[in-house]
N, C-alpha and C. Protein backbone atom coordinates (compact mmCIF):
# COMPACT_ATOMS: atom_id res chain seq x y z
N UNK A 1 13.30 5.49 -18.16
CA UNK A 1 12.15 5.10 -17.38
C UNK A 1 11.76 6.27 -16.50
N UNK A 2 10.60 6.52 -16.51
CA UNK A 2 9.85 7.38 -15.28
C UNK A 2 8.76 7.04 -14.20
N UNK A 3 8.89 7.37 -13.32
CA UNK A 3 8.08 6.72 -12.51
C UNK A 3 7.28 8.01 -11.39
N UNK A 4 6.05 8.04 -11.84
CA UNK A 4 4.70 8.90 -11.08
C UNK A 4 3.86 7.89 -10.29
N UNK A 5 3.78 8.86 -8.77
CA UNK A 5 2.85 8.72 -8.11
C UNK A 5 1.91 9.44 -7.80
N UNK A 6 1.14 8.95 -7.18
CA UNK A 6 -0.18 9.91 -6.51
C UNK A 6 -1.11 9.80 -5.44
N UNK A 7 -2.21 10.28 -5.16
CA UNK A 7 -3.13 9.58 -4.27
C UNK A 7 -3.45 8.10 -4.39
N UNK A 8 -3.58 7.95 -5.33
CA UNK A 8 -4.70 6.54 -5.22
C UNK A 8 -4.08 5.63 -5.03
N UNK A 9 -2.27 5.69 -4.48
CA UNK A 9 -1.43 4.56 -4.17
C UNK A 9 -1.13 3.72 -4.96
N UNK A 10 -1.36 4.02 -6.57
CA UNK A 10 -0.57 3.15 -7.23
C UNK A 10 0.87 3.88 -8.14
N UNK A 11 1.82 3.51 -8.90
CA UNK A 11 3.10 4.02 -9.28
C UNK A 11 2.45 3.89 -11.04
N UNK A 12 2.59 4.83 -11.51
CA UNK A 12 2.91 4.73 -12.89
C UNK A 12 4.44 4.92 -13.20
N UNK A 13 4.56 3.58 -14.76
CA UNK A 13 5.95 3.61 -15.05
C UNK A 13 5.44 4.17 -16.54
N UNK A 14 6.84 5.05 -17.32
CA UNK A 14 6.30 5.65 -18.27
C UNK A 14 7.43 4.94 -19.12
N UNK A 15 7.62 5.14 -20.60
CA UNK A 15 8.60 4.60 -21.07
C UNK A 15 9.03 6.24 -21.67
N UNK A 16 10.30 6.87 -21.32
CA UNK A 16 10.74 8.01 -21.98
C UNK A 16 12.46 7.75 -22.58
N UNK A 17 12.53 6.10 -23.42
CA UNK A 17 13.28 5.60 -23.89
C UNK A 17 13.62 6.96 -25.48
N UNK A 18 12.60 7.72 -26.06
CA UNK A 18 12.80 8.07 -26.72
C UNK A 18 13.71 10.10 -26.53
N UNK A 19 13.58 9.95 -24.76
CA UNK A 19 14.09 11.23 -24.90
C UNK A 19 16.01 11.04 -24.85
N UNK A 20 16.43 12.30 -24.24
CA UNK A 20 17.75 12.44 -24.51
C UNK A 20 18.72 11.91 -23.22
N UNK A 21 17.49 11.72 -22.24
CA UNK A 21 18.50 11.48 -20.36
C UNK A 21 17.98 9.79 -20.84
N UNK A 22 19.25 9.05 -20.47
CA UNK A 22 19.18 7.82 -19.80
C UNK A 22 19.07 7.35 -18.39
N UNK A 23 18.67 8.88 -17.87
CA UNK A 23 18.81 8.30 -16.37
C UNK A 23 17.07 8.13 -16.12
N UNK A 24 16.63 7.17 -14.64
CA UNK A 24 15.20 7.43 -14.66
C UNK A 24 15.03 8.73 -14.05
N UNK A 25 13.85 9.07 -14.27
CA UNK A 25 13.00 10.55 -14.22
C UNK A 25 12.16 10.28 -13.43
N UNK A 26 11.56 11.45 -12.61
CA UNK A 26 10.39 11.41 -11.45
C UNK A 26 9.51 12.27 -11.79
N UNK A 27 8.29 12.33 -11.51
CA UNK A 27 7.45 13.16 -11.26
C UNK A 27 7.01 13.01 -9.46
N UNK A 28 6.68 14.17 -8.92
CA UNK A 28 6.33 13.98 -7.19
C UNK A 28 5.05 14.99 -7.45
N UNK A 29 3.61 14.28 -7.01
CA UNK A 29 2.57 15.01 -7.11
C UNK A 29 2.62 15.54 -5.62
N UNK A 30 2.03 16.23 -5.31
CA UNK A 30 1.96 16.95 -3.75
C UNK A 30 0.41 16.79 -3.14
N UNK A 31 -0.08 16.58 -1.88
CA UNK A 31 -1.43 16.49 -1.39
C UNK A 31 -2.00 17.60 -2.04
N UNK A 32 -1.67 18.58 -2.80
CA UNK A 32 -2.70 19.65 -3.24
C UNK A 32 -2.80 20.02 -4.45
N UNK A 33 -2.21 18.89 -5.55
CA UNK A 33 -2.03 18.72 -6.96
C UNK A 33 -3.11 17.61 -6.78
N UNK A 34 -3.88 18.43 -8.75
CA UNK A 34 -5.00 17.24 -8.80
C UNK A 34 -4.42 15.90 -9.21
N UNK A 35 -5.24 15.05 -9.39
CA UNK A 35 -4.61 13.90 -9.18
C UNK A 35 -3.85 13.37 -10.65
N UNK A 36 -3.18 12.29 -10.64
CA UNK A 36 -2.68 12.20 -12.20
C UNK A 36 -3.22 12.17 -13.28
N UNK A 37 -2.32 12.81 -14.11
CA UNK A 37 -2.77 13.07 -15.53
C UNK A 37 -2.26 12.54 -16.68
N UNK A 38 -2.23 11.87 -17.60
CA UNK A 38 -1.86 10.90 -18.56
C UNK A 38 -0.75 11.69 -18.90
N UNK A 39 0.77 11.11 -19.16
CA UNK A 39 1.46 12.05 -19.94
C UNK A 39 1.57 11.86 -21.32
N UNK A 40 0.59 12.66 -22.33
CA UNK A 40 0.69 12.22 -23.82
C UNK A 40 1.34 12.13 -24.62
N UNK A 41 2.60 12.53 -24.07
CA UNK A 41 4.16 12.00 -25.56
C UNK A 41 4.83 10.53 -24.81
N UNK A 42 4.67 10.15 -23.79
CA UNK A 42 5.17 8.93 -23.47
C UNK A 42 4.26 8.27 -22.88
N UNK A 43 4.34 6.79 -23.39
CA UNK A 43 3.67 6.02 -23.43
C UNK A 43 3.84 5.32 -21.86
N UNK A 44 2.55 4.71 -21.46
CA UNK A 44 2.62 4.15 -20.13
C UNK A 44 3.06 2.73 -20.36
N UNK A 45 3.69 2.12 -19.74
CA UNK A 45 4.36 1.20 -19.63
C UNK A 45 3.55 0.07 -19.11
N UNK A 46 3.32 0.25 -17.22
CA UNK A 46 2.51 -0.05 -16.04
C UNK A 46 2.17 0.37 -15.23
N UNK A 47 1.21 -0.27 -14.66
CA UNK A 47 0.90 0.50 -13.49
C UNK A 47 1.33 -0.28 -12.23
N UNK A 48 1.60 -0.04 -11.15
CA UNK A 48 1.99 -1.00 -9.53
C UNK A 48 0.68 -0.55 -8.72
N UNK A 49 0.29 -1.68 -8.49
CA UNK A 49 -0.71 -1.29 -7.10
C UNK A 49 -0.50 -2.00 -5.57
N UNK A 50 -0.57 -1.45 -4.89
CA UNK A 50 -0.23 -2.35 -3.57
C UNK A 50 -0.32 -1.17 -2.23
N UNK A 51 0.00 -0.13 -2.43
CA UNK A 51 -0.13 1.18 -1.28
C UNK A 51 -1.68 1.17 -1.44
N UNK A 52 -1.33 1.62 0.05
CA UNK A 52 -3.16 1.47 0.11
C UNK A 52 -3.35 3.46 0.65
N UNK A 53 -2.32 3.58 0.34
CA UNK A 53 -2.54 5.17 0.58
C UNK A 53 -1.50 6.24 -0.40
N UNK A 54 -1.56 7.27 -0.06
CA UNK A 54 -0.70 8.31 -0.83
C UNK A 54 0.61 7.80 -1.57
N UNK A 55 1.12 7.64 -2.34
CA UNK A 55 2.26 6.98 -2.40
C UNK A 55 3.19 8.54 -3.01
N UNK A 56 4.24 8.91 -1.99
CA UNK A 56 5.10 9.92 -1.14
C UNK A 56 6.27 10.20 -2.38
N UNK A 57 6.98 9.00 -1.75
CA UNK A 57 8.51 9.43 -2.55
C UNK A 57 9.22 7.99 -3.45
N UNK A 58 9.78 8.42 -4.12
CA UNK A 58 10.04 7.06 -5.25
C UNK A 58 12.14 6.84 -5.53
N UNK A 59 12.35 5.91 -5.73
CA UNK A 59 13.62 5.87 -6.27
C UNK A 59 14.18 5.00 -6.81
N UNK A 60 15.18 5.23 -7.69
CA UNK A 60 15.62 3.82 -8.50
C UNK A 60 16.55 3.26 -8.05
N UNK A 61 16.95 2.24 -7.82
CA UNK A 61 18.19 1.71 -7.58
C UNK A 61 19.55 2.31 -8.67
N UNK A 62 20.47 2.33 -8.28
CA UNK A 62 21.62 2.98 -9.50
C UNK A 62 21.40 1.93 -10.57
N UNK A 63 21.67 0.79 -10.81
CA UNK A 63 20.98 0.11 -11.89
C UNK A 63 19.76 0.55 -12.78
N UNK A 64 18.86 0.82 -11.71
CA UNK A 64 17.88 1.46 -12.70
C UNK A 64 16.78 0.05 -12.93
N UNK A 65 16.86 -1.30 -12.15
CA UNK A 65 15.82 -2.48 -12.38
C UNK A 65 15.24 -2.64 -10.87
N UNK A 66 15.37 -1.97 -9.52
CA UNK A 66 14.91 -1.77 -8.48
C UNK A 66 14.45 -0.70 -8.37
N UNK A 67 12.57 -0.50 -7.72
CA UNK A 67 12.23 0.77 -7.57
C UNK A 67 11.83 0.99 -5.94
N UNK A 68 12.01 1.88 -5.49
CA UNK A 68 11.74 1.67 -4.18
C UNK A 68 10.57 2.98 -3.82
N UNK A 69 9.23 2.26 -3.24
CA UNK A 69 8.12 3.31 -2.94
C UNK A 69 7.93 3.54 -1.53
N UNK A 70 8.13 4.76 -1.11
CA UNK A 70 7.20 4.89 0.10
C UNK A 70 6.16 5.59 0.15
N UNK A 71 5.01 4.59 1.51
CA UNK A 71 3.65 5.59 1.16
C UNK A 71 3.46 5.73 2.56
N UNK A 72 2.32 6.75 2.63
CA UNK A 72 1.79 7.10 3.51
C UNK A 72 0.93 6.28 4.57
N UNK A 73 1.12 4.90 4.05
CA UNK A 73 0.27 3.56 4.51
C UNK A 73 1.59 2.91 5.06
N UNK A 74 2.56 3.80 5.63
CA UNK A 74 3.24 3.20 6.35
C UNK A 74 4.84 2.27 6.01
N UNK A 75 4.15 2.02 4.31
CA UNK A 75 5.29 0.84 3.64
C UNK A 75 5.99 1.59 3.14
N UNK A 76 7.13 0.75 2.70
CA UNK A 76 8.55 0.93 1.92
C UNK A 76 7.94 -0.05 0.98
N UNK A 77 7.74 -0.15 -0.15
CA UNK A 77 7.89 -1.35 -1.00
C UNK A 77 9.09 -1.09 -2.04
N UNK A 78 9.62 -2.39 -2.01
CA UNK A 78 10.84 -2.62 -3.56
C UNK A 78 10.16 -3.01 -4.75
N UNK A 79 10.40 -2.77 -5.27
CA UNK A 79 9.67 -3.45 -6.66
C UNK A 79 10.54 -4.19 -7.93
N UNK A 80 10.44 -4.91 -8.17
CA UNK A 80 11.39 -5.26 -9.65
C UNK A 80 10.25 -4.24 -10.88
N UNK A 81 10.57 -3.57 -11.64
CA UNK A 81 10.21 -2.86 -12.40
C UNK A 81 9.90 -3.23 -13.38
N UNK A 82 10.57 -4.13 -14.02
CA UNK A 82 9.92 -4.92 -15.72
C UNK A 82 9.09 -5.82 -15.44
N UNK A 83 8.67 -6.48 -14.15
CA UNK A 83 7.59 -7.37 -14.19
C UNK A 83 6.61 -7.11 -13.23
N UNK A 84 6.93 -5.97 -13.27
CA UNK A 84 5.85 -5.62 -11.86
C UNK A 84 5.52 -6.06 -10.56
N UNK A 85 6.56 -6.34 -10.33
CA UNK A 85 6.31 -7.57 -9.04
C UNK A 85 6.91 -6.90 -7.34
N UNK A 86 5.88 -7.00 -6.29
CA UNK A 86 6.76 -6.17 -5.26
C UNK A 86 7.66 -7.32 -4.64
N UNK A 87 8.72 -7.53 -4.77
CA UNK A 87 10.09 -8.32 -4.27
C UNK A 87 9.91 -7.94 -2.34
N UNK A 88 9.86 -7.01 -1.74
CA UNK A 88 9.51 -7.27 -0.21
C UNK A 88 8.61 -5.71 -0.08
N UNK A 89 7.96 -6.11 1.05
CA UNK A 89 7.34 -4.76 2.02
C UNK A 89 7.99 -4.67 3.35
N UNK A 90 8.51 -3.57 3.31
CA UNK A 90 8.61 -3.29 4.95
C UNK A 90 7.82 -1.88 5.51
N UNK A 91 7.67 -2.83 6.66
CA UNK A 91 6.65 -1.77 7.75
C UNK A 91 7.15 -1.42 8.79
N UNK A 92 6.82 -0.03 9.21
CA UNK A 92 7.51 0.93 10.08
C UNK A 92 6.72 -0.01 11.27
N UNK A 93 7.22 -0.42 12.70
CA UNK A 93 6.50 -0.90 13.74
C UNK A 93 5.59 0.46 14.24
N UNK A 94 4.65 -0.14 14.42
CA UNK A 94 3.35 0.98 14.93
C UNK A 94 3.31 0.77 16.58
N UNK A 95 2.57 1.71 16.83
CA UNK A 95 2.41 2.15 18.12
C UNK A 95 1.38 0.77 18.60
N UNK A 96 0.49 0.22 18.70
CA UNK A 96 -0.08 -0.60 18.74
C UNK A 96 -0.07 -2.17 17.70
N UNK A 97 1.06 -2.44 17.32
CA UNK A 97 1.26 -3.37 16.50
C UNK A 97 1.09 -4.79 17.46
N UNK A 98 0.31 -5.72 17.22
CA UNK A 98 -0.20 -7.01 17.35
C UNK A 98 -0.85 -6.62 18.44
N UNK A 99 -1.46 -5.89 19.01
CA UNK A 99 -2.11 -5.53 20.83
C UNK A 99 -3.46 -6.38 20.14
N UNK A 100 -4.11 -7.57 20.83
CA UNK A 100 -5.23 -8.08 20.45
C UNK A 100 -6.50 -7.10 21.68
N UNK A 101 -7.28 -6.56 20.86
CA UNK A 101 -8.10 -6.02 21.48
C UNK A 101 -9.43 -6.72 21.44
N UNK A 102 -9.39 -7.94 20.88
CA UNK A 102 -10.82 -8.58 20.52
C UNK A 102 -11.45 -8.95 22.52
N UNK A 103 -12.74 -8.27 22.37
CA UNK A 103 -13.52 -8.25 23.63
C UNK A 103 -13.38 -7.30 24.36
N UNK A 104 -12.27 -6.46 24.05
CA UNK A 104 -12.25 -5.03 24.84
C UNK A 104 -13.41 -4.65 24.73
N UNK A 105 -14.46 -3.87 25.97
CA UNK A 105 -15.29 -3.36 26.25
C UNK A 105 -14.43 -1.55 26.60
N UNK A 106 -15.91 -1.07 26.18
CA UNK A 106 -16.02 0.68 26.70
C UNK A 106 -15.43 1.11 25.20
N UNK A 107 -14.90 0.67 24.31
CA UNK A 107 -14.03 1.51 23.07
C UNK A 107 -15.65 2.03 22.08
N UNK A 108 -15.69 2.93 21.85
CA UNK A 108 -16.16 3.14 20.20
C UNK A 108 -16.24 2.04 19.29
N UNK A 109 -16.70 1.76 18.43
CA UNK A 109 -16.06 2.17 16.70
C UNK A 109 -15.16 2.37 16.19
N UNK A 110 -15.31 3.93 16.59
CA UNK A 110 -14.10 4.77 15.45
C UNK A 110 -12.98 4.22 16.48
N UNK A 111 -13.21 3.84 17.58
CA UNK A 111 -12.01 3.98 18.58
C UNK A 111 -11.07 2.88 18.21
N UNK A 112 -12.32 1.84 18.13
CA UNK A 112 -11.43 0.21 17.56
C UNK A 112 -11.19 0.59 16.54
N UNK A 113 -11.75 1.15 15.41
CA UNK A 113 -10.67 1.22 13.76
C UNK A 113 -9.17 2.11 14.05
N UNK A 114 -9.39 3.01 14.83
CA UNK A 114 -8.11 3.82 15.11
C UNK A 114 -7.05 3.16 15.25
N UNK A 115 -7.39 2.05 16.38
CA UNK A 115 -6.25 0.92 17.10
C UNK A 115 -6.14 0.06 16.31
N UNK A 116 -7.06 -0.26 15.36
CA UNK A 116 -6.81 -1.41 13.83
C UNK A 116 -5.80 -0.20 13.29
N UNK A 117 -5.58 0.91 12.96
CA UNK A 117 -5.05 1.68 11.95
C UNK A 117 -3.38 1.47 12.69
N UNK A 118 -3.65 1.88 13.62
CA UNK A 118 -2.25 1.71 14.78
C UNK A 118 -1.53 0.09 14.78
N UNK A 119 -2.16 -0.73 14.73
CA UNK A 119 -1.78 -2.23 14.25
C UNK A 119 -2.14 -3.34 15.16
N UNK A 120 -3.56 -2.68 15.66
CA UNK A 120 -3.57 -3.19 16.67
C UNK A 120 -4.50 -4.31 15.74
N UNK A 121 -5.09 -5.65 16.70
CA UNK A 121 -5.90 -6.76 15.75
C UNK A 121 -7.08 -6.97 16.33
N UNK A 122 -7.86 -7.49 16.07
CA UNK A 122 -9.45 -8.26 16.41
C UNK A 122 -9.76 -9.47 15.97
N UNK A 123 -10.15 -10.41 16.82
CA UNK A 123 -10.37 -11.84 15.86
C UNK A 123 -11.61 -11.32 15.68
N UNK A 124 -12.40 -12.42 14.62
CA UNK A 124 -13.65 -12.03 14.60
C UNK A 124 -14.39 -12.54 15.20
N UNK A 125 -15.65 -12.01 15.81
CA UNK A 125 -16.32 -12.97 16.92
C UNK A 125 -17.22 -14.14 16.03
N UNK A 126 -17.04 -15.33 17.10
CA UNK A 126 -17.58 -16.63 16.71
C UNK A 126 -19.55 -16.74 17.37
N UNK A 127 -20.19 -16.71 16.41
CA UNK A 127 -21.06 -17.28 16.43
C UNK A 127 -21.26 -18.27 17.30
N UNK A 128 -21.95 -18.22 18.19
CA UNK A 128 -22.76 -19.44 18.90
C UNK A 128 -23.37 -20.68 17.89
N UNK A 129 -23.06 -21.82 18.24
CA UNK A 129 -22.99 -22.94 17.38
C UNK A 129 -24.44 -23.72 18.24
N UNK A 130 -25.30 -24.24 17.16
CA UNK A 130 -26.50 -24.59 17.73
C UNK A 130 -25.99 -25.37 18.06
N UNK A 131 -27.09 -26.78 18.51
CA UNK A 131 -26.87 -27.98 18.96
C UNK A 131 -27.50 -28.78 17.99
N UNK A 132 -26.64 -29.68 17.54
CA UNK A 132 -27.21 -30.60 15.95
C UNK A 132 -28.77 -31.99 16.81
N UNK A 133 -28.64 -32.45 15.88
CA UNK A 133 -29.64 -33.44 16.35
C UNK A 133 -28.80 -34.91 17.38
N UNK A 134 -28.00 -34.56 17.15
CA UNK A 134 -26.88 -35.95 18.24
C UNK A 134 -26.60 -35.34 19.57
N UNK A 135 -27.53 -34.06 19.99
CA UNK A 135 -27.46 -33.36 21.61
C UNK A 135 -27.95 -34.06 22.41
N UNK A 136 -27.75 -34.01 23.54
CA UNK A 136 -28.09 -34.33 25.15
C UNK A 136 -29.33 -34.06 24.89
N UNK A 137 -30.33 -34.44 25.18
CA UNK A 137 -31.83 -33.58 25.41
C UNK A 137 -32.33 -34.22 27.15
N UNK A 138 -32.53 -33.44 27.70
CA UNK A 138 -33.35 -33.93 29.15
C UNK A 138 -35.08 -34.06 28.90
């Protein structure tokens, strides 16, 4: 088994059952390698999607049926490998993790997405609710 990552945060698994290593194999693209490229003597297996950013560094469990991804979006994900399935995520605690900033005045924009990126939250604002026909009227 081989397993490539890249920018676009998802894992390709390759099947290289036909070479001579039984162990799994890596490929590590770097921020300044273009992005992936099909490998044409082995066949792709699957693909994993779930990083929502760079996906970094990869590893197999010694078994070889646990894969473990980290990305640049912060996660660790495990993966079971033959069914594609991510088994847990863990997240590094952020500098602003659960800080509710909904109604903060004076911030930006970019300022509130920053503090969303940091972990910070926003409810969304509620609409003013008319008054139906069963209102008070003076």
């Amino acid at each position: 088994m081989l397993a490539s990552s890249g920018g676009d945060g998802s894992i390709k698994c390759w099947d290289v059952s036909g070479s001579s290593s039984q162990q799994p194999a890596f490929i590590q693209n770097t921020p300044h390698a273009s992005p992936l490229t099909p490998l044409p003597s082995l066949p792709l297996l699957q693909t994993l999607y779930g990083h929502q950013n760079w996906v970094r560094f990869l590893a197999y469990s010694p078994d070889g049926k646990l894969l473990a991804s980290c990305s640049q979006d912060g996660t660790v994900k495990l993966w079971h490998e033959q069914t594609a399935t991510c088994l847990e995520t863990l997240r590094v605690q952020r500098p602003y993790e659960k800080a509710d900033i909904t109604g903060v005045i004076g911030l930006t924009a970019a300022q509130k997405e920053t503090l969303k990126l940091l972990g910070a939250i926003e409810q969304p604002a509620h609409e003013p609710t008319s008054l139906g026909t069963n209102a008070l009227q003076r």
